[in-house]
PDB file of N, CA and C in Angstrom:
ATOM      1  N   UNK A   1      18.961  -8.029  12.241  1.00  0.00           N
ATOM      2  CA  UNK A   1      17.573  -8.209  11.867  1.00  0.00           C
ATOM      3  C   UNK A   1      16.766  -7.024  12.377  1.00  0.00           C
ATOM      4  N   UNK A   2      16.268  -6.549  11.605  1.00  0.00           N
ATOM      5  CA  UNK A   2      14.920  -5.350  12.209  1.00  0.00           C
ATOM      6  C   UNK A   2      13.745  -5.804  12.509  1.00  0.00           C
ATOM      7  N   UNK A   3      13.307  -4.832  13.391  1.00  0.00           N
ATOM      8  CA  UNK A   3      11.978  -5.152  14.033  1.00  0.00           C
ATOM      9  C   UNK A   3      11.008  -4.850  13.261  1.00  0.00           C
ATOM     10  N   UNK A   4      10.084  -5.779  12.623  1.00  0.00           N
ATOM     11  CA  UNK A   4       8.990  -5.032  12.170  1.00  0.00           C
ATOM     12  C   UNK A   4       7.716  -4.547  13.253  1.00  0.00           C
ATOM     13  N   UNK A   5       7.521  -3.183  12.866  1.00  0.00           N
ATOM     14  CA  UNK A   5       6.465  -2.327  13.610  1.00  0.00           C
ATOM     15  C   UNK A   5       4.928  -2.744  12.830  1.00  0.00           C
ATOM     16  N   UNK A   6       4.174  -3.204  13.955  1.00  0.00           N
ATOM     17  CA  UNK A   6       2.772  -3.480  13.423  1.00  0.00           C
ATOM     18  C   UNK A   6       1.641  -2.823  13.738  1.00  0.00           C
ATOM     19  N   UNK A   7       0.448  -2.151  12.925  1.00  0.00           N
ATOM     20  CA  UNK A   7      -0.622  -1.565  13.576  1.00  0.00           C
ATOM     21  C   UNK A   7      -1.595  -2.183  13.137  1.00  0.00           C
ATOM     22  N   UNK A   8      -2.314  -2.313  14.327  1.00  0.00           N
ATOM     23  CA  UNK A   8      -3.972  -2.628  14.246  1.00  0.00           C
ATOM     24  C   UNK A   8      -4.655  -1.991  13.210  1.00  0.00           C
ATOM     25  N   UNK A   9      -5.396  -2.942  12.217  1.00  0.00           N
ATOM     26  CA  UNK A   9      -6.315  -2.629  11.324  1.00  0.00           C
ATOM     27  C   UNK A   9      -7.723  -1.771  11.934  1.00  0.00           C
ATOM     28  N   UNK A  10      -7.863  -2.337  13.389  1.00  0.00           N
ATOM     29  CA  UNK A  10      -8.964  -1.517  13.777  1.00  0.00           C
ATOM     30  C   UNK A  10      -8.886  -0.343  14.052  1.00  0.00           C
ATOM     31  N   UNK A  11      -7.341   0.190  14.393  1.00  0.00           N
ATOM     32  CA  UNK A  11      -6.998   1.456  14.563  1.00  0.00           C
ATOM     33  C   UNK A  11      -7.065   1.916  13.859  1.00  0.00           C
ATOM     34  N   UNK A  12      -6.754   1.791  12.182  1.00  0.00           N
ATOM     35  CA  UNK A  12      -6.270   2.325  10.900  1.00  0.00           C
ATOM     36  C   UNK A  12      -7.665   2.659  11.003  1.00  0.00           C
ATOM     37  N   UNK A  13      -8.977   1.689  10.881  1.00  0.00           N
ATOM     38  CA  UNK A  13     -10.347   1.624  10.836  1.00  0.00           C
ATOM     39  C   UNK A  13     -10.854   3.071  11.060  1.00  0.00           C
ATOM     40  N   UNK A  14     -10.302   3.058  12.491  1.00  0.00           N
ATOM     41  CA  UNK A  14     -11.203   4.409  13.390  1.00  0.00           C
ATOM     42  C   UNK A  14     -10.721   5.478  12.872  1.00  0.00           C
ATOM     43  N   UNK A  15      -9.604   5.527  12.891  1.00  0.00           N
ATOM     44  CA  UNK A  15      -8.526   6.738  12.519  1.00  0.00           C
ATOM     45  C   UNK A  15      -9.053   7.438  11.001  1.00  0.00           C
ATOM     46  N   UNK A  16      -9.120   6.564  10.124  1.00  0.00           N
ATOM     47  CA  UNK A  16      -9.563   7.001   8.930  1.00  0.00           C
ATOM     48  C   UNK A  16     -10.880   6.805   8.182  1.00  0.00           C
ATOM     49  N   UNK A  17     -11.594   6.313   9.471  1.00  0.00           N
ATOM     50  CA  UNK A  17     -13.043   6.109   9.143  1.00  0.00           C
ATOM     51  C   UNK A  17     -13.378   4.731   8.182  1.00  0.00           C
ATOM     52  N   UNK A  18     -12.591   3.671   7.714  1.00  0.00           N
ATOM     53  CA  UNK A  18     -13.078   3.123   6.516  1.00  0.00           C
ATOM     54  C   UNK A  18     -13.496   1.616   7.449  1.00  0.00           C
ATOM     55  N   UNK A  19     -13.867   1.085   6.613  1.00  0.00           N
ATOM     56  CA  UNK A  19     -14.628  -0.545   6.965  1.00  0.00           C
ATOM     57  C   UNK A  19     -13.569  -1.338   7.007  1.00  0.00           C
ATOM     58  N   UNK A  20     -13.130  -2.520   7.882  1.00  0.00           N
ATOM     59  CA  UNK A  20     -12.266  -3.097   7.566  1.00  0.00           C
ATOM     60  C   UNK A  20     -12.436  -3.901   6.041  1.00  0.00           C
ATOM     61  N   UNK A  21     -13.698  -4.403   6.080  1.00  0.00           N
ATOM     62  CA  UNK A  21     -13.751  -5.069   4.570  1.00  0.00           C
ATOM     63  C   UNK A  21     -12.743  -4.779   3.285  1.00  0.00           C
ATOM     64  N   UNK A  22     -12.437  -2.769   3.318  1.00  0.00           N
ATOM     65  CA  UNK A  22     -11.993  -2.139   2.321  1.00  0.00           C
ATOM     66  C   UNK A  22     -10.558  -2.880   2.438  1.00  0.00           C
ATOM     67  N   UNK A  23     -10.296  -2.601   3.320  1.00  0.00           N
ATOM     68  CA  UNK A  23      -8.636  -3.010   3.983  1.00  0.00           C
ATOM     69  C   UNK A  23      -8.290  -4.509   3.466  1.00  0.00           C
ATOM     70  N   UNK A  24      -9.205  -5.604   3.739  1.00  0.00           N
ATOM     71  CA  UNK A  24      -9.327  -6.542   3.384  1.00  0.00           C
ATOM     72  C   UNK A  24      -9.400  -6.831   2.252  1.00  0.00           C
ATOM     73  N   UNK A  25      -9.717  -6.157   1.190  1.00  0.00           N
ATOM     74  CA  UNK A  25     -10.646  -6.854  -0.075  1.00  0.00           C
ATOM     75  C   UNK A  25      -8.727  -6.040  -1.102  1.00  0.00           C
ATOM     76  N   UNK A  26      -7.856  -5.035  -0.270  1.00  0.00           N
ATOM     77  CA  UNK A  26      -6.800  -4.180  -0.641  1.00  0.00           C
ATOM     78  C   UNK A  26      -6.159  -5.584  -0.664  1.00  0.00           C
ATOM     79  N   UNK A  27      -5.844  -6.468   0.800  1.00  0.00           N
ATOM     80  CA  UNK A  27      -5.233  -7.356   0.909  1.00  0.00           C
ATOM     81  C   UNK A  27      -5.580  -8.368   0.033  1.00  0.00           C
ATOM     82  N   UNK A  28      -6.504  -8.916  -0.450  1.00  0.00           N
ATOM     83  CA  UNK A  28      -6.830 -10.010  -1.168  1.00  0.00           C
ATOM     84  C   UNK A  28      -6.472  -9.304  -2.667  1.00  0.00           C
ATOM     85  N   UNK A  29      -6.666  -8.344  -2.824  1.00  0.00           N
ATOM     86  CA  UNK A  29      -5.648  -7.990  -4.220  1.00  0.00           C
ATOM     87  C   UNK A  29      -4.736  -7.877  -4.377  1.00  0.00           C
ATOM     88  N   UNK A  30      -3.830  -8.298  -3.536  1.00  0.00           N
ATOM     89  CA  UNK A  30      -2.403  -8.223  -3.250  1.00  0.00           C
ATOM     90  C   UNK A  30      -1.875  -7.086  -3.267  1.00  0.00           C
ATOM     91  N   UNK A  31      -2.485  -5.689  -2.671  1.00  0.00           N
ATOM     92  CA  UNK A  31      -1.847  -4.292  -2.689  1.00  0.00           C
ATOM     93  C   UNK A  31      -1.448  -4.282  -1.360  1.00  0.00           C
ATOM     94  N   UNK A  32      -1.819  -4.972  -0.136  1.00  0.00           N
ATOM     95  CA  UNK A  32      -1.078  -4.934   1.264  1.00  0.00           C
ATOM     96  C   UNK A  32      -0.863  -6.283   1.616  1.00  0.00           C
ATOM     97  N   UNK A  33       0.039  -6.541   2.657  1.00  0.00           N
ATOM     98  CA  UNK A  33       0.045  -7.916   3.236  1.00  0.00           C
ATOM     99  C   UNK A  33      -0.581  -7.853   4.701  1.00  0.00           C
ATOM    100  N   UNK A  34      -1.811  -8.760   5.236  1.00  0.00           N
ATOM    101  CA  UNK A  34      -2.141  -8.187   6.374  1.00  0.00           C
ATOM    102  C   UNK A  34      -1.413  -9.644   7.572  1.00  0.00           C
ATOM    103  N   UNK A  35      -1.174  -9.222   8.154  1.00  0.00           N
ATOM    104  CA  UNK A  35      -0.092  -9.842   9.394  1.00  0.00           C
ATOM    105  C   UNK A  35      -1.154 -10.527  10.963  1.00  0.00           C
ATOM    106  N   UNK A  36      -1.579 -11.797  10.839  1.00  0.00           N
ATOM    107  CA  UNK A  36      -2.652 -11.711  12.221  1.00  0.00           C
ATOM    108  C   UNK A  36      -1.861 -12.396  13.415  1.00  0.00           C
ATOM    109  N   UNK A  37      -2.146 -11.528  14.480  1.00  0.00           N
ATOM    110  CA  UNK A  37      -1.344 -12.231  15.079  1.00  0.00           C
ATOM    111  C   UNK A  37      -2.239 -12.327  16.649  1.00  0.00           C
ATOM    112  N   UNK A  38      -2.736 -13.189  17.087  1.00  0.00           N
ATOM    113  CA  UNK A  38      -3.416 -13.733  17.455  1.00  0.00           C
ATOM    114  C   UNK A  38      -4.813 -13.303  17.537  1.00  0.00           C
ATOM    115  N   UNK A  39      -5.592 -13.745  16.422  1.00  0.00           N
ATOM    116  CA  UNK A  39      -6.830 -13.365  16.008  1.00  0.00           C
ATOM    117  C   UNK A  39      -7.137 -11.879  15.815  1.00  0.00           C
ATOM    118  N   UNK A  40      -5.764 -10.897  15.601  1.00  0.00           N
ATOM    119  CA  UNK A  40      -5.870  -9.677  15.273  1.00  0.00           C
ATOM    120  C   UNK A  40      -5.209  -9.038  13.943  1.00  0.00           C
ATOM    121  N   UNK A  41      -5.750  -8.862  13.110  1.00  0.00           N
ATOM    122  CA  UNK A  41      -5.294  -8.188  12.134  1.00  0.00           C
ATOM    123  C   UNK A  41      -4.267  -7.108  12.489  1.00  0.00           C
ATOM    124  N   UNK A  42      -3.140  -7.467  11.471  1.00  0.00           N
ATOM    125  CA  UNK A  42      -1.947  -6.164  11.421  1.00  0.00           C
ATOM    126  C   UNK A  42      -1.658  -5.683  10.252  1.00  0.00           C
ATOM    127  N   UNK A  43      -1.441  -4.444   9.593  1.00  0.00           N
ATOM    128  CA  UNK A  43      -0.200  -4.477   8.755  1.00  0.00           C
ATOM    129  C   UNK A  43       0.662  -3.789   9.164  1.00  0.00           C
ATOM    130  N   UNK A  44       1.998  -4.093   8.051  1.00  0.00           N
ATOM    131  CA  UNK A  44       3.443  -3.419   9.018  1.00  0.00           C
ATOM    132  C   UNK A  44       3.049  -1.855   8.980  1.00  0.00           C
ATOM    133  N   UNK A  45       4.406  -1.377   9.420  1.00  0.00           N
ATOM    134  CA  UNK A  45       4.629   0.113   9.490  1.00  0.00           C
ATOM    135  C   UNK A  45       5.164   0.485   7.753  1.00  0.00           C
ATOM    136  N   UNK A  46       5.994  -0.244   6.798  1.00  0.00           N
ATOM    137  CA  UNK A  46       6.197   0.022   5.642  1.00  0.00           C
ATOM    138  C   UNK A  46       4.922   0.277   5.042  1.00  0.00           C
ATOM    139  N   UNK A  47       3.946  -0.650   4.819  1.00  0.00           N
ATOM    140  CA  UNK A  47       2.427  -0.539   4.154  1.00  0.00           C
ATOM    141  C   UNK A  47       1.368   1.224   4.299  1.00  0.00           C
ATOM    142  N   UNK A  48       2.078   1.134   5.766  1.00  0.00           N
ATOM    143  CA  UNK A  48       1.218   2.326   6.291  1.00  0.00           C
ATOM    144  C   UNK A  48       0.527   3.337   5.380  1.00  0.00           C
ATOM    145  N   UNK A  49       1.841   4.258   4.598  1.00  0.00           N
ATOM    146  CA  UNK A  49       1.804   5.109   4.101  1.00  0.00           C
ATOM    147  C   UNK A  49       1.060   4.734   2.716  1.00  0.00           C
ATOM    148  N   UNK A  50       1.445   3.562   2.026  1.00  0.00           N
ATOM    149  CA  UNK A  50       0.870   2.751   1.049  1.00  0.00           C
ATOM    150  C   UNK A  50      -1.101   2.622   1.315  1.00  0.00           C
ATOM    151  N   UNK A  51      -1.255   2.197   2.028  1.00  0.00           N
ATOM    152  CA  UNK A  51      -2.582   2.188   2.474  1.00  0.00           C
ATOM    153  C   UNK A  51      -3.346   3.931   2.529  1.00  0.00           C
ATOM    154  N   UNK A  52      -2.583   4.279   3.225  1.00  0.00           N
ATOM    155  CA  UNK A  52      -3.209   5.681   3.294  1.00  0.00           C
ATOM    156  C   UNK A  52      -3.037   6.416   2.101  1.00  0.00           C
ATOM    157  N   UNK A  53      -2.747   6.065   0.894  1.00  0.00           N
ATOM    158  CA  UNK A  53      -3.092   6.349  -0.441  1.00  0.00           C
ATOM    159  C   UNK A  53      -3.730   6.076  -0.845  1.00  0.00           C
ATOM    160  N   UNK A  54      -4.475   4.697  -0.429  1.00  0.00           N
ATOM    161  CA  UNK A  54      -4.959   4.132  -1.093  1.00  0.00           C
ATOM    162  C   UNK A  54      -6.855   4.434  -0.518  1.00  0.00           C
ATOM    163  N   UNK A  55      -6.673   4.916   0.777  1.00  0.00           N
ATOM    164  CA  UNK A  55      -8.021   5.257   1.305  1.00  0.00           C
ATOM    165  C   UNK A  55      -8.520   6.749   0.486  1.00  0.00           C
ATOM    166  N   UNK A  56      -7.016   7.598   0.155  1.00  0.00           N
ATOM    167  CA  UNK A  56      -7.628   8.967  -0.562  1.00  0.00           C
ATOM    168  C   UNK A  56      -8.066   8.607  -1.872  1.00  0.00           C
ATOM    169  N   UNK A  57      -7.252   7.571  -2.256  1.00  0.00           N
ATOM    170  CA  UNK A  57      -8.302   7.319  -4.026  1.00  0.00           C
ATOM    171  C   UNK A  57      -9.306   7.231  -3.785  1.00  0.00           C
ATOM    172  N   UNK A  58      -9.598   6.362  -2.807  1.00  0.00           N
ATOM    173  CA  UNK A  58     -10.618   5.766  -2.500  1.00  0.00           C
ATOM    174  C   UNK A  58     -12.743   6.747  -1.785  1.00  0.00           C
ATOM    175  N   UNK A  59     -11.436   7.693  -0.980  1.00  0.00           N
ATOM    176  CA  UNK A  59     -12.716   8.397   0.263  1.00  0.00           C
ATOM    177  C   UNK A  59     -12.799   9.708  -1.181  1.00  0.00           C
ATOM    178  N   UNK A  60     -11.614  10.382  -1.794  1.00  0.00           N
ATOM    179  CA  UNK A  60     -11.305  11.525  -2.393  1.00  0.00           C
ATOM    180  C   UNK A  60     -11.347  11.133  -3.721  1.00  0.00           C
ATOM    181  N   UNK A  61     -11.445  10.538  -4.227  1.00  0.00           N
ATOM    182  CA  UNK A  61     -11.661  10.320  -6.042  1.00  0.00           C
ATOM    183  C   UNK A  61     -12.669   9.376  -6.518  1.00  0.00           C
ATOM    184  N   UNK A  62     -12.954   8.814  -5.100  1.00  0.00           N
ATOM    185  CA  UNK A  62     -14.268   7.903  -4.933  1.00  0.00           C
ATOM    186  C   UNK A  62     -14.197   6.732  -6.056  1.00  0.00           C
ATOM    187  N   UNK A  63     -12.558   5.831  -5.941  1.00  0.00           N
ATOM    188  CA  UNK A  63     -11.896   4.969  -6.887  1.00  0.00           C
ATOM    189  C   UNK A  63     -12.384   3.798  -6.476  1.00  0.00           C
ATOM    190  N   UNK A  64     -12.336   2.705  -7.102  1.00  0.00           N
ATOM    191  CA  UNK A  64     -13.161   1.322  -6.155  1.00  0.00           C
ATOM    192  C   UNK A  64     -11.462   0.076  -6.636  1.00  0.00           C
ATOM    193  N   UNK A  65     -11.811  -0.869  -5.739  1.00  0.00           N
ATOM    194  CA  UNK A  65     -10.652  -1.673  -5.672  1.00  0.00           C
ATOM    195  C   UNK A  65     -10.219  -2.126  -6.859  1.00  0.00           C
ATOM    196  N   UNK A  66     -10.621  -2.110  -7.817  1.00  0.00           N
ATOM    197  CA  UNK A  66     -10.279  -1.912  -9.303  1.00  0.00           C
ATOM    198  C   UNK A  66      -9.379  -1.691  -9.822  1.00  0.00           C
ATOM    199  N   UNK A  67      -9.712  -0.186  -9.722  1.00  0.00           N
ATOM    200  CA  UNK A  67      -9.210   1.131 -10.201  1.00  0.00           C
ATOM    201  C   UNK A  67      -7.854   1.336  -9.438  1.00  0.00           C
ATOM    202  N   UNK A  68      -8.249   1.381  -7.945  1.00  0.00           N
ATOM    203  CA  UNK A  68      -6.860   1.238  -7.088  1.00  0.00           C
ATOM    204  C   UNK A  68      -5.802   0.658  -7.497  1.00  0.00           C
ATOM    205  N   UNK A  69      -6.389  -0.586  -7.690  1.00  0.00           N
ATOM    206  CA  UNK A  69      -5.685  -2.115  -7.938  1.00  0.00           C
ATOM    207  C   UNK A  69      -4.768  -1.785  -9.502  1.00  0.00           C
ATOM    208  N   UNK A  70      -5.306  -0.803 -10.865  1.00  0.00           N
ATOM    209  CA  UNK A  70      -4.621  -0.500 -11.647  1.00  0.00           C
ATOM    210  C   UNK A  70      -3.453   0.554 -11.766  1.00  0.00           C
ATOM    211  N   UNK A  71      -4.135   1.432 -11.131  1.00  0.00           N
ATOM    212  CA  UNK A  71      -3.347   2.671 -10.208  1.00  0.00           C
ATOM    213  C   UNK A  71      -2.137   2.213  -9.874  1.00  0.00           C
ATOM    214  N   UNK A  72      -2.235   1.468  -8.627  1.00  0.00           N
ATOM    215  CA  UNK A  72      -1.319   1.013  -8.260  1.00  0.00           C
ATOM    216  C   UNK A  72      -0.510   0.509  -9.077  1.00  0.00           C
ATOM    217  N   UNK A  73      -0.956  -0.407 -10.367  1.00  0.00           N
ATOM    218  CA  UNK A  73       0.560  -0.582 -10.914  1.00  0.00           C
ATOM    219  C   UNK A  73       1.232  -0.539 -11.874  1.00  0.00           C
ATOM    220  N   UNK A  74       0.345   0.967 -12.149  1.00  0.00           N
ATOM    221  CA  UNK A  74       0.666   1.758 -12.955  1.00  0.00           C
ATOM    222  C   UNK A  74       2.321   2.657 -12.343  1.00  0.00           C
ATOM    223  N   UNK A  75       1.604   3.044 -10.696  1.00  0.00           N
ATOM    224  CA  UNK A  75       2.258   3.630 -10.489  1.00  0.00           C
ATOM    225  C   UNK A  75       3.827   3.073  -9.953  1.00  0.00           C
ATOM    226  N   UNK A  76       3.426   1.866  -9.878  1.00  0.00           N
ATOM    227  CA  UNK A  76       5.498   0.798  -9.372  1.00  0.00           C
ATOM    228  C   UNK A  76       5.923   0.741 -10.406  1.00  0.00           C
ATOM    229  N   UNK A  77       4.556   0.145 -12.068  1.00  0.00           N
ATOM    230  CA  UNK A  77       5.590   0.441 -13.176  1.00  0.00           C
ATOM    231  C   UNK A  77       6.597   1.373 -13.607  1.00  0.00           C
ATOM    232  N   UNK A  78       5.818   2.764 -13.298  1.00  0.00           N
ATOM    233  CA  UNK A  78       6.555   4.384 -13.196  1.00  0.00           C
ATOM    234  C   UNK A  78       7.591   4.185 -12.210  1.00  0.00           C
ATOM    235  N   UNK A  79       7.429   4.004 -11.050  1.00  0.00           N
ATOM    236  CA  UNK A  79       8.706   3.739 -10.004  1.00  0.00           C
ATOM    237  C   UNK A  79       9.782   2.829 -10.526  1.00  0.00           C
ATOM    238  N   UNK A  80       9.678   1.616 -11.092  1.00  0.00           N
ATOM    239  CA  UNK A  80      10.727   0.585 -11.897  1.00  0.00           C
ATOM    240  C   UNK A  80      11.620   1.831 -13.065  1.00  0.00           C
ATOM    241  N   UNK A  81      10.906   2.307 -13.780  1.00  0.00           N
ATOM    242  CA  UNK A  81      11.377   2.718 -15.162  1.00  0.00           C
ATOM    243  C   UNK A  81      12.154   4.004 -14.948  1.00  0.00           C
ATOM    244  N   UNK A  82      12.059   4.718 -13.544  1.00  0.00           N
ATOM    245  CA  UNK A  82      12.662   6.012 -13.177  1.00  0.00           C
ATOM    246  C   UNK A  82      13.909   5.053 -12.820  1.00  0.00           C
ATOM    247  N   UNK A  83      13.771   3.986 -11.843  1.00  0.00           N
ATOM    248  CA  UNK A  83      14.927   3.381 -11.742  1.00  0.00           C
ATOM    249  C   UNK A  83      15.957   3.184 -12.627  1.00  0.00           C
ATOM    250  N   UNK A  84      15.196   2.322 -13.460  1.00  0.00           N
ATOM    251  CA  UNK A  84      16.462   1.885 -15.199  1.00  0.00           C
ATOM    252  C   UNK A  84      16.668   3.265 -15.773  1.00  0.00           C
ATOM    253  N   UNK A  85      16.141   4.244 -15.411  1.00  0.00           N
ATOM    254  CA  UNK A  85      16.501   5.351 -15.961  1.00  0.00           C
ATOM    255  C   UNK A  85      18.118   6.195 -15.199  1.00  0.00           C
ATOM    256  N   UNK A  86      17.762   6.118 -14.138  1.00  0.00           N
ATOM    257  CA  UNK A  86      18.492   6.244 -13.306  1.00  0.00           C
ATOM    258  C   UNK A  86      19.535   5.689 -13.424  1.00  0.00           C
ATOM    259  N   UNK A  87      19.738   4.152 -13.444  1.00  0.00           N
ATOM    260  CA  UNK A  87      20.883   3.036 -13.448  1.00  0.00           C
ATOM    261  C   UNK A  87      21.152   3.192 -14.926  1.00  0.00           C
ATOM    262  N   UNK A  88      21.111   3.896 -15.926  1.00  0.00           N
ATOM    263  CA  UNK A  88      21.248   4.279 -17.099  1.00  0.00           C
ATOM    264  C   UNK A  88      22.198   5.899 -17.212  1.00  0.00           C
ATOM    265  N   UNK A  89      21.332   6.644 -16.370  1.00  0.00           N
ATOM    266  CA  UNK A  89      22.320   8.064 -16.759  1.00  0.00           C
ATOM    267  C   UNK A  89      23.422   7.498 -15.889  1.00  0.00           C
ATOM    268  N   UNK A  90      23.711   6.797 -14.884  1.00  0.00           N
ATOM    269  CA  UNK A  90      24.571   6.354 -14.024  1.00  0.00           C
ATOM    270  C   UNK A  90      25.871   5.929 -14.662  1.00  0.00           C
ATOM    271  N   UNK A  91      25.576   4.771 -15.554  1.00  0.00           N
ATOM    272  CA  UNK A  91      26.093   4.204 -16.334  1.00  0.00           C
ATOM    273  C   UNK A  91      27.103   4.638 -17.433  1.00  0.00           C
ATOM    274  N   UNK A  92      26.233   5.600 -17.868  1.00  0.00           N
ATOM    275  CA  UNK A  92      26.805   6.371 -19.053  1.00  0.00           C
ATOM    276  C   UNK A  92      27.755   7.468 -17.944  1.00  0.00           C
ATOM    277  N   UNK A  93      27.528   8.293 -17.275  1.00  0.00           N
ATOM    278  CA  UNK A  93      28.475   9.006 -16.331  1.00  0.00           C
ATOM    279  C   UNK A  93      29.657   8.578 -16.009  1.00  0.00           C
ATOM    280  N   UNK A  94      29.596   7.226 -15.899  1.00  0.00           N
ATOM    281  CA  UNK A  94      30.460   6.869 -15.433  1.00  0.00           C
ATOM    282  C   UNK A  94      32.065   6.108 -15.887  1.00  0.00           C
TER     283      UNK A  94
END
């Protein structure tokens, strides 16, 4: 079993300047899962990098949870279809 690694939302907060609300309103769209663990907001260490994409749409293209929210799955759709693409030239190679 692995350990999941957790960071404080308030850290993420300071670190990258944003409101927790933003963080929150990410989670209620189902783009992060936030983790509380005793009256403290977490998300894992996987999300991390996920989130911090999601603050540059956000601080740098000035995107609103929307837009993110389509973005986003736009962009796993693209990630799925490189896959079957993948498990396809595989296939035939083989």
């Amino acid at each position: 079993m692995t350990k999941t690694h957790l960071i404080a939302t308030s850290e993420i907060c300071k670190y990258h300047e944003v409101e927790y609300t933003f963080i929150h309103s990410l989670a209620e769209a189902g783009l992060l899962h936030i983790t509380v663990v005793n009256q403290t907001p977490y998300i894992t260490e996987s999300d991390l990098q996920k989130l911090e994409r999601m603050i540059r749409m956000h601080h740098e293209l000035e995107i609103n949870i929307a837009g993110i929210e389509a973005i986003s799955h736009l962009l796993q759709r693209i990630e799925q279809m490189q896959e079957e693409m993948r498990l396809l030239r595989n296939s035939f190679q083989a």
